[in-house]
Protein backbone atom coordinates (compact mmCIF):
# COMPACT_ATOMS: atom_id res chain seq x y z
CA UNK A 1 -46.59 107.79 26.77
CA UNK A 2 -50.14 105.56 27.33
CA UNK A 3 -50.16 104.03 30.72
CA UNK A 4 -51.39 100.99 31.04
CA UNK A 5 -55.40 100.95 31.63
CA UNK A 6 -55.36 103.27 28.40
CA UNK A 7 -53.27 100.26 26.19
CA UNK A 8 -56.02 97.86 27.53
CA UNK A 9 -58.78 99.84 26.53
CA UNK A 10 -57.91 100.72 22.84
CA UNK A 11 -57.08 96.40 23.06
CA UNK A 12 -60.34 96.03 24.07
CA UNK A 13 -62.14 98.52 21.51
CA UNK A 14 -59.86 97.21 19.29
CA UNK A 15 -60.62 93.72 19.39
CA UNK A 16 -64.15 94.29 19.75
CA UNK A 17 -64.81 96.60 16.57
CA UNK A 18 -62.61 93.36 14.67
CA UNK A 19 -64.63 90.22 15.76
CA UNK A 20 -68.26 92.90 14.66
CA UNK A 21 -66.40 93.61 11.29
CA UNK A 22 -65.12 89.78 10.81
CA UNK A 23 -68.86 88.80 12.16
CA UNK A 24 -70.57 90.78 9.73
CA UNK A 25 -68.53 90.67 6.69
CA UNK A 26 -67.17 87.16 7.04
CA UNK A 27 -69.31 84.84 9.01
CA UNK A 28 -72.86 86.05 8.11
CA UNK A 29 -71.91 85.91 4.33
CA UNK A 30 -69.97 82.73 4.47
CA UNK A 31 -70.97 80.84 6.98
CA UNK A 32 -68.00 78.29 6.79
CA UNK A 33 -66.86 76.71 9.73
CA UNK A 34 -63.13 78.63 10.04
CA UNK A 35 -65.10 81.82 10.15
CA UNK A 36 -66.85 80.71 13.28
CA UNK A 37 -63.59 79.53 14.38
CA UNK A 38 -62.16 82.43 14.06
CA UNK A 39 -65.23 84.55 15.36
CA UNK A 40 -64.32 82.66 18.52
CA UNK A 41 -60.65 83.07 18.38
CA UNK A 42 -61.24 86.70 18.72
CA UNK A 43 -64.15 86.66 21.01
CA UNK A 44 -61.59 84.93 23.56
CA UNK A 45 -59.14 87.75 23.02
CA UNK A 46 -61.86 90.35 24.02
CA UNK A 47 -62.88 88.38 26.86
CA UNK A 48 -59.24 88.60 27.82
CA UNK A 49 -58.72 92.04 27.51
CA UNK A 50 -61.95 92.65 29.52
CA UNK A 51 -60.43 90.71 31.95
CA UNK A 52 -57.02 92.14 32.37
CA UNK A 53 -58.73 95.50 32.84
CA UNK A 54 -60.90 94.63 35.29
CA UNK A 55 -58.16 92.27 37.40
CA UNK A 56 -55.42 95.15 36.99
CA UNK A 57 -57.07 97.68 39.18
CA UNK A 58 -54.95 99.61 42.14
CA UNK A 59 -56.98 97.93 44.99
CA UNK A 60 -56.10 94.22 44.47
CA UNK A 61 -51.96 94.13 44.19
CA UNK A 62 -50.67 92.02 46.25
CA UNK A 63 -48.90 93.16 49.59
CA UNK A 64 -45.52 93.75 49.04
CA UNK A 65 -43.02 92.57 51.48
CA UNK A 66 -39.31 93.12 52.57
CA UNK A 67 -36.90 90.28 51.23
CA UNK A 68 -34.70 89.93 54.25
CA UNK A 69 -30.83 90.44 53.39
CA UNK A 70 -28.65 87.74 54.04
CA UNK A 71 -25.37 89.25 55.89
């Protein structure tokens, strides 16, 4: 089974090797306003996945705390 910084990095490969394919083949050809639209789209869901990998690291979890029973 993947763990989780592994998932994120294939997302982020992933995404990035669709928005320079979509770029490329779509946009550059085209030019038409969806296509730049969608260039975007996918440029926010790399930015994303850059950003959940590099706010997911082992040093910034938050404290965890005892929840006090209630006898």
């Amino acid at each position: 089974m993947l763990d989780l910084a592994t998932m994120s990095m294939v997302f982020a490969v992933l995404t990035f090797t669709m928005l320079v394919l979509f770029f490329v083949e779509t946009y550059r050809r085209t030019s038409a306003p969806y296509c730049a639209w969608w260039c975007g789209t996918v440029t926010a869901f790399l930015i994303n996945a850059v950003l959940q990998m590099v706010g997911s690291t082992g040093g910034q979890e938050w404290p965890r705390r005892s929840v006090p029973s209630i006898s």
